[in-house]
Protein backbone atom coordinates (compact mmCIF):
# COMPACT_ATOMS: atom_id res chain seq x y z
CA UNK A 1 88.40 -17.91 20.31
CA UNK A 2 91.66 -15.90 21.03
CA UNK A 3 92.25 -12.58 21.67
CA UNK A 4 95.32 -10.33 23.18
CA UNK A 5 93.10 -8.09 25.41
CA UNK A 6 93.81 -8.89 28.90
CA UNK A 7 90.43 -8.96 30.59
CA UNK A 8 89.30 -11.26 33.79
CA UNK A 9 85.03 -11.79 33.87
CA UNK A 10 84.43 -11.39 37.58
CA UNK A 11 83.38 -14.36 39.79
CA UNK A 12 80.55 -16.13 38.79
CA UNK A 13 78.01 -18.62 41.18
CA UNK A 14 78.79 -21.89 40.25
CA UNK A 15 75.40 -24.38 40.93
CA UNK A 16 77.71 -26.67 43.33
CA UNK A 17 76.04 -26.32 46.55
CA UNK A 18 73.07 -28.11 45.96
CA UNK A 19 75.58 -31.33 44.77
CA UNK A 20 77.75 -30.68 47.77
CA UNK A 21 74.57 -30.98 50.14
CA UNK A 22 72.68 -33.65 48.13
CA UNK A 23 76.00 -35.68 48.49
CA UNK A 24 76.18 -35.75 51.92
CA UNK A 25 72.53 -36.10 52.98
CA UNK A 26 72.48 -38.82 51.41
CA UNK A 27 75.17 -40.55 52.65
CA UNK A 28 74.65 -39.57 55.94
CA UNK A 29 70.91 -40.16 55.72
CA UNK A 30 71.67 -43.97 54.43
CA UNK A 31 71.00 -47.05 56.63
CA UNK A 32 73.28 -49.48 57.18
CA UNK A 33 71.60 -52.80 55.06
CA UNK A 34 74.90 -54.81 54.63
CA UNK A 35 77.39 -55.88 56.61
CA UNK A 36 80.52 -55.32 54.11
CA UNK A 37 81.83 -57.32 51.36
CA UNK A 38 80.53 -60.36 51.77
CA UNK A 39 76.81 -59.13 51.67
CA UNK A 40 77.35 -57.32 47.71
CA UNK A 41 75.77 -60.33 46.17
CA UNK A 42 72.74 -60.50 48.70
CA UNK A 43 69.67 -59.25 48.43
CA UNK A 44 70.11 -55.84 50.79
CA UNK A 45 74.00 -54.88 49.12
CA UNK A 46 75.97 -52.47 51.48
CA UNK A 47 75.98 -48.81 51.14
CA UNK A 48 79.22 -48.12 49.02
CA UNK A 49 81.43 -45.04 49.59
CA UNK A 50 84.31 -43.83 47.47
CA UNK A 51 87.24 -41.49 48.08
CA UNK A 52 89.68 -41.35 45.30
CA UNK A 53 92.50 -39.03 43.83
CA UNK A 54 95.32 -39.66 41.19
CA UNK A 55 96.66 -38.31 38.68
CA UNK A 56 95.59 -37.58 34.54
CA UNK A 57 96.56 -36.92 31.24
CA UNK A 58 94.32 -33.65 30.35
CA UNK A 59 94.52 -32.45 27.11
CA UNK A 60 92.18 -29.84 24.91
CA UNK A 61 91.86 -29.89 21.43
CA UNK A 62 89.64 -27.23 18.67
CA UNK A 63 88.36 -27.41 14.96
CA UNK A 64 90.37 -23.83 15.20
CA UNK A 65 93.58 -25.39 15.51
CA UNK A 66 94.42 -24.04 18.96
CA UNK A 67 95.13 -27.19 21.67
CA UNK A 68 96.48 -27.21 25.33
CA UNK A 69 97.76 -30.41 27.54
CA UNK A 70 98.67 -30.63 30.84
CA UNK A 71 98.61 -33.27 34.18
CA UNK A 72 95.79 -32.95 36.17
CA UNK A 73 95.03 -33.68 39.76
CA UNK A 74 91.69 -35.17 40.75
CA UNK A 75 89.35 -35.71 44.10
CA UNK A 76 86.17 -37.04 43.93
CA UNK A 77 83.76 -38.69 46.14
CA UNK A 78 80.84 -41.18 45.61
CA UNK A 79 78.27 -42.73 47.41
CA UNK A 80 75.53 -45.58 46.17
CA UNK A 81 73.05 -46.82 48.55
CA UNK A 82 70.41 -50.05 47.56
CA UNK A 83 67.10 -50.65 48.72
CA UNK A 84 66.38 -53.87 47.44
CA UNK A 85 66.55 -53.67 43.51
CA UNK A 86 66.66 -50.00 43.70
CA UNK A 87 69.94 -47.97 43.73
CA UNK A 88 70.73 -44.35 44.41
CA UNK A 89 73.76 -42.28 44.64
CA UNK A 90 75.64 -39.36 44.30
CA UNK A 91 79.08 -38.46 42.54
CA UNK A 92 81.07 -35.14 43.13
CA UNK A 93 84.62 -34.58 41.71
CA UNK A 94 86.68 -31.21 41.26
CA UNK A 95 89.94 -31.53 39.41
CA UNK A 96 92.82 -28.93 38.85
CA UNK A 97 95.41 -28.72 35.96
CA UNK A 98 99.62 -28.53 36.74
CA UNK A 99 102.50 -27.38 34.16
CA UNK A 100 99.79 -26.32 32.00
CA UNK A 101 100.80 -25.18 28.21
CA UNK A 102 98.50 -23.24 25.71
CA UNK A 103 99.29 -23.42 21.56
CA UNK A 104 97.03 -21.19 19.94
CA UNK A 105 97.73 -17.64 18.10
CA UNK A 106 96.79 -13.94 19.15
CA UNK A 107 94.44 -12.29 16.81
CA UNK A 108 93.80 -9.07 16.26
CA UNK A 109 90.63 -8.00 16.28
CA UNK A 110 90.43 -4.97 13.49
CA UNK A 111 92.11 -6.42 10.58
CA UNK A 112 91.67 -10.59 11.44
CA UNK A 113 95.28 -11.27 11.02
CA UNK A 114 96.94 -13.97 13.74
CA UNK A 115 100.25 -14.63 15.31
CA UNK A 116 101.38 -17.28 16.90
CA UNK A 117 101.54 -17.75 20.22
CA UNK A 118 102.58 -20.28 23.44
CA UNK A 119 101.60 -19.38 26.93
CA UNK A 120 100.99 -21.35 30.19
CA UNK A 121 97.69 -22.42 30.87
CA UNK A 122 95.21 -23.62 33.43
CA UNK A 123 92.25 -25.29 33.86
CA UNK A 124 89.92 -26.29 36.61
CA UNK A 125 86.34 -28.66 36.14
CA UNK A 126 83.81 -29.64 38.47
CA UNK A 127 81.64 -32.53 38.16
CA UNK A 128 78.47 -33.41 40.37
CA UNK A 129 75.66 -36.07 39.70
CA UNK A 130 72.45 -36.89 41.08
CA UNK A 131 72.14 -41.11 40.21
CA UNK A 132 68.89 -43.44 40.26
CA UNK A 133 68.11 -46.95 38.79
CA UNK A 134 68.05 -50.41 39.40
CA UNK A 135 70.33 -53.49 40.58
CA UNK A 136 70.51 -56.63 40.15
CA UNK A 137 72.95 -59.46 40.62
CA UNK A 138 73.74 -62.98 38.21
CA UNK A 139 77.36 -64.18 36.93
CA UNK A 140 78.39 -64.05 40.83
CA UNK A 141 78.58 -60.50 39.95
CA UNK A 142 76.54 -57.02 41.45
CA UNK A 143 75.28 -54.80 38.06
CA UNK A 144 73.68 -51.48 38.15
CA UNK A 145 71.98 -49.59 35.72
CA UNK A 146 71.24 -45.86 36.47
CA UNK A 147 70.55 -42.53 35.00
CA UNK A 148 72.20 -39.39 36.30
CA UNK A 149 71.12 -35.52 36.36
CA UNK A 150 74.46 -33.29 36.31
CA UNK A 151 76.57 -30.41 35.92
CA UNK A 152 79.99 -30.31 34.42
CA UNK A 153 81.89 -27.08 34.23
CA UNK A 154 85.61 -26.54 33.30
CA UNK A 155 87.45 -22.90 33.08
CA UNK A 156 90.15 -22.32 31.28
CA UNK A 157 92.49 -19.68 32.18
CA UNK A 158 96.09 -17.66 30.38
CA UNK A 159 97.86 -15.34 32.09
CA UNK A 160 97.61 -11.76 31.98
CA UNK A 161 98.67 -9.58 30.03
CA UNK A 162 97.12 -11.71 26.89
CA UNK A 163 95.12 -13.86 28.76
CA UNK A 164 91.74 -14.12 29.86
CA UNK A 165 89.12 -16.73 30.98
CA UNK A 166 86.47 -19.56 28.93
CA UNK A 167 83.83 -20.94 30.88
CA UNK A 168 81.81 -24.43 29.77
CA UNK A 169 78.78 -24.93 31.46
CA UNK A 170 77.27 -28.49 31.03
CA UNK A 171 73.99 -29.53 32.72
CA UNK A 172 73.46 -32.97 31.81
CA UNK A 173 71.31 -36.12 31.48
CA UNK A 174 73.40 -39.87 31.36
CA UNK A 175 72.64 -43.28 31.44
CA UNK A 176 76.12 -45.53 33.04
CA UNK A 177 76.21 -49.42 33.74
CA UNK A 178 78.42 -50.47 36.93
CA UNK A 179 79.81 -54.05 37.93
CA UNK A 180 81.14 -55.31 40.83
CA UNK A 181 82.45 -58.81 40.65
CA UNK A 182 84.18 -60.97 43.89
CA UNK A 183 87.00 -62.48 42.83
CA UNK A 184 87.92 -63.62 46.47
CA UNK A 185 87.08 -62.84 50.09
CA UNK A 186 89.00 -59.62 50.05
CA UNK A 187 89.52 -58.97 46.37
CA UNK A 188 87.06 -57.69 44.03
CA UNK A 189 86.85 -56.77 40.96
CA UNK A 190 84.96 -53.53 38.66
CA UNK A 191 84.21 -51.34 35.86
CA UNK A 192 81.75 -49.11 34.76
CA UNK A 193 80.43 -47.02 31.28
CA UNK A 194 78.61 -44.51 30.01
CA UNK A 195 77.44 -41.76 28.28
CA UNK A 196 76.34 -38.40 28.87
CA UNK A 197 74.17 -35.61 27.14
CA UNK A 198 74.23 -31.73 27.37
CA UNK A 199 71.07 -30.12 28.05
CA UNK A 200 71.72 -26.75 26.86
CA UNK A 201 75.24 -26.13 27.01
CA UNK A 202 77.11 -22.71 27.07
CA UNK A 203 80.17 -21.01 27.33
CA UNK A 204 81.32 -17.56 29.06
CA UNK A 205 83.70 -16.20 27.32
CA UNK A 206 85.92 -13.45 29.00
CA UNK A 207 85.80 -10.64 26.39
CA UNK A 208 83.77 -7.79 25.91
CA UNK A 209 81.59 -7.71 28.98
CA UNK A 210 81.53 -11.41 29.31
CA UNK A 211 79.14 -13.24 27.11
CA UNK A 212 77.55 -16.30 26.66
CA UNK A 213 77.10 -18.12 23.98
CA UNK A 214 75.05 -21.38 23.19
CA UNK A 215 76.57 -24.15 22.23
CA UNK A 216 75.00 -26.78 19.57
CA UNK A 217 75.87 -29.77 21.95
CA UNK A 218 77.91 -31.22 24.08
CA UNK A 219 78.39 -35.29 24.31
CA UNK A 220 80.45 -37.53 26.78
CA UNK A 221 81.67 -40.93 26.88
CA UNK A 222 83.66 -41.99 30.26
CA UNK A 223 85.09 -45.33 31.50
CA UNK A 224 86.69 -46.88 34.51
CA UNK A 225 88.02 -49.94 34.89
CA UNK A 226 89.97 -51.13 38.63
CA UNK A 227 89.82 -53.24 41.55
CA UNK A 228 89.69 -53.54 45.18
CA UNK A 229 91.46 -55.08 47.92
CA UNK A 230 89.77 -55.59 51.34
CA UNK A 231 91.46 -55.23 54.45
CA UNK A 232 88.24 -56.01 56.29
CA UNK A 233 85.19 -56.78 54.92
CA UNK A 234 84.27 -52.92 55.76
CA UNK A 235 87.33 -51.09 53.87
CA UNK A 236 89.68 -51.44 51.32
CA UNK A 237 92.04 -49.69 48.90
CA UNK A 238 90.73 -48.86 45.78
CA UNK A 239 93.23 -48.93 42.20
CA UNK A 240 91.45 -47.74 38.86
CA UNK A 241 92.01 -46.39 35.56
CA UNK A 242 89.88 -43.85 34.62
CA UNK A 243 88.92 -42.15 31.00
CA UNK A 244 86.68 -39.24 29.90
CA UNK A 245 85.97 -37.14 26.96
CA UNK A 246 83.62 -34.66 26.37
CA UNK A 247 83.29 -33.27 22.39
CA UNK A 248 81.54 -29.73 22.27
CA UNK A 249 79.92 -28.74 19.02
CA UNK A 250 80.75 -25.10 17.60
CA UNK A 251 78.56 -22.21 18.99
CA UNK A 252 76.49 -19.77 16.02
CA UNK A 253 78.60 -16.16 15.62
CA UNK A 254 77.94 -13.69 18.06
CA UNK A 255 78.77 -9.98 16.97
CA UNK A 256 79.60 -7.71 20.38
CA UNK A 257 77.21 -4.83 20.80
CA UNK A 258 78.52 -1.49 19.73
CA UNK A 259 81.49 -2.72 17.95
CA UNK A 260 83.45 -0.68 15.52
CA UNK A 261 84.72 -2.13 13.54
CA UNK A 262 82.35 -4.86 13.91
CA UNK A 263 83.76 -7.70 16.00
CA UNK A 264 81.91 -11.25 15.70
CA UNK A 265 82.52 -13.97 18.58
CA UNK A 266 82.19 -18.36 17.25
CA UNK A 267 83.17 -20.92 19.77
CA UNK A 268 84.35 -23.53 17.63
CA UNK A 269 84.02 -27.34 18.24
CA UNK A 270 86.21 -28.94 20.68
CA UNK A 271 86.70 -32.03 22.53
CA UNK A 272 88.51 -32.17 26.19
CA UNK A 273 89.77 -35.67 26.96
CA UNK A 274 91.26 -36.89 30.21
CA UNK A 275 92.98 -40.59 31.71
CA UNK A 276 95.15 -41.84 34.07
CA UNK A 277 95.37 -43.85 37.05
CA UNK A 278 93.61 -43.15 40.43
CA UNK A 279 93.88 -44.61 44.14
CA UNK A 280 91.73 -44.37 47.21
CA UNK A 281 89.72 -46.08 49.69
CA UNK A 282 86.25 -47.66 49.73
CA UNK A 283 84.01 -48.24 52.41
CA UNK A 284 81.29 -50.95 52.49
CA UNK A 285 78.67 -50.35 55.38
């Protein structure tokens, strides 16, 4: 949805604390089982920490025509900790958008007719996940299979005076299957997959006192695929390719209180896709 009226919603509480504190509890609540690499294929694995950034490919894309791309910058955190064939874990990520470029078209809202229109753009998203499942190892290789509870949120942003703001806010349930394989003393090999589900998905949009409108789902696939190279059996550097994509499904018309003429809101379906490469360091204790 488009619109030339320059309005800015206010600032909004974002549900990130309670990832931000779950994250580190956890880690810093873990014990130390393992004693680095060579202990992943044991039967007490260490506790595994991630820092990574990079750099991705960000594009958005709707049913309405209208589509933005831009590079995107990325930090995100992880930590897993096993207890025997249990695993548990925590991701957090926050990523923000550079030389962002908006295609859509300016409507006007009394007689429907649209002109086109190029702007620059931005977009921020947020990412945080609450993991739990179960480990195992066989093929000289450490799998895990858990299911997350999340919250994904992206805003999308034009400048003023025809901008204005889009909110997406995703609480989620997801399944994702993670290997580790030892390829040699200090190199090691991994990937991951999975899927994720929108429980009751939304978007703010920044019109006409800010509303919110339900969206009819919201479904994500996401893949990473790297390795690692150990300096010590405690650290190493970390090289990955990651993808994502996330495919929102059209909101029902929403008419704005009071309007005269009458002016009717739709979200329509979408899909926001991201890749590229990432680098960082991980930490076996």
């Amino acid at each position: 949805m488009n619109s030339p009226i320059p309005v800015r919603p206010s600032s909004r509480v974002r549900p990130c604390s309670v990832m931000f504190v779950s994250f580190f509890l956890l880690f810093f609540s873990c014990p130390s089982f393992g004693e680095g690499l060579g202990d992943l294929l044991g039967n007490q694995p260490p506790v595994e920490l991630d820092l990574m950034s990079g750099f991705y490919n960000w594009s958005y894309r709707e049913s309405a025509g209208d589509s933005d791309s831009a590079g995107m910058i990325p930090v995100r955190g992880r930590v897993l900790a096993y207890w025997q064939h249990l695993v548990i874990g925590a991701d957090l990520g926050y990523m923000s958008t550079f030389g962002g470029t908006y295609h859509g078209a300016l409507q006007n809202l009394s007689t429907g007719s649209t002109t086109p229109f190029t702007s620059s753009m931005a977009e921020t998203m947020f990412q945080g996940a609450l993991h739990a499942g179960i480990t195992w190892t066989g093929l000289n290789t450490r799998w895990d299979l858990w299911g997350s509870a999340g919250y994904h949120e992206q805003v999308w942003m034009t400048p003023a005076p025809d901008g204005y703001e889009e909110a997406y806010h995703i609480p989620y349930l997801g399944i994702t299957v993670y290997e580790q394989t030892p390829v040699t003393d200090q190199f090691l090999f991994f990937s991951e997959a999975g899927v994720r589900s929108g429980i009751s998905p939304s978007i703010t949009i920044g019109l006409f006192n800010n509303p919110t409108l339900n969206l009819n789902g919201a479904i994500n696939v996401h893949g990473r695929i790297g390795f690692r190279y150990f300096f010590t059996s405690e650290w190493g550097l970390s090289l990955a390719m990651d993808y994502s994509n996330w495919a929102f499904t059209h909101s029902a018309p929403y008419t704005v209180p009071g309007s005269n003429p009458q002016v009717q809101l739709q979200e329509p379906d979408s899909t926001t896709t991201w890749w590229g490469p990432e680098a960082g360091l991980t930490f076996f204790f």
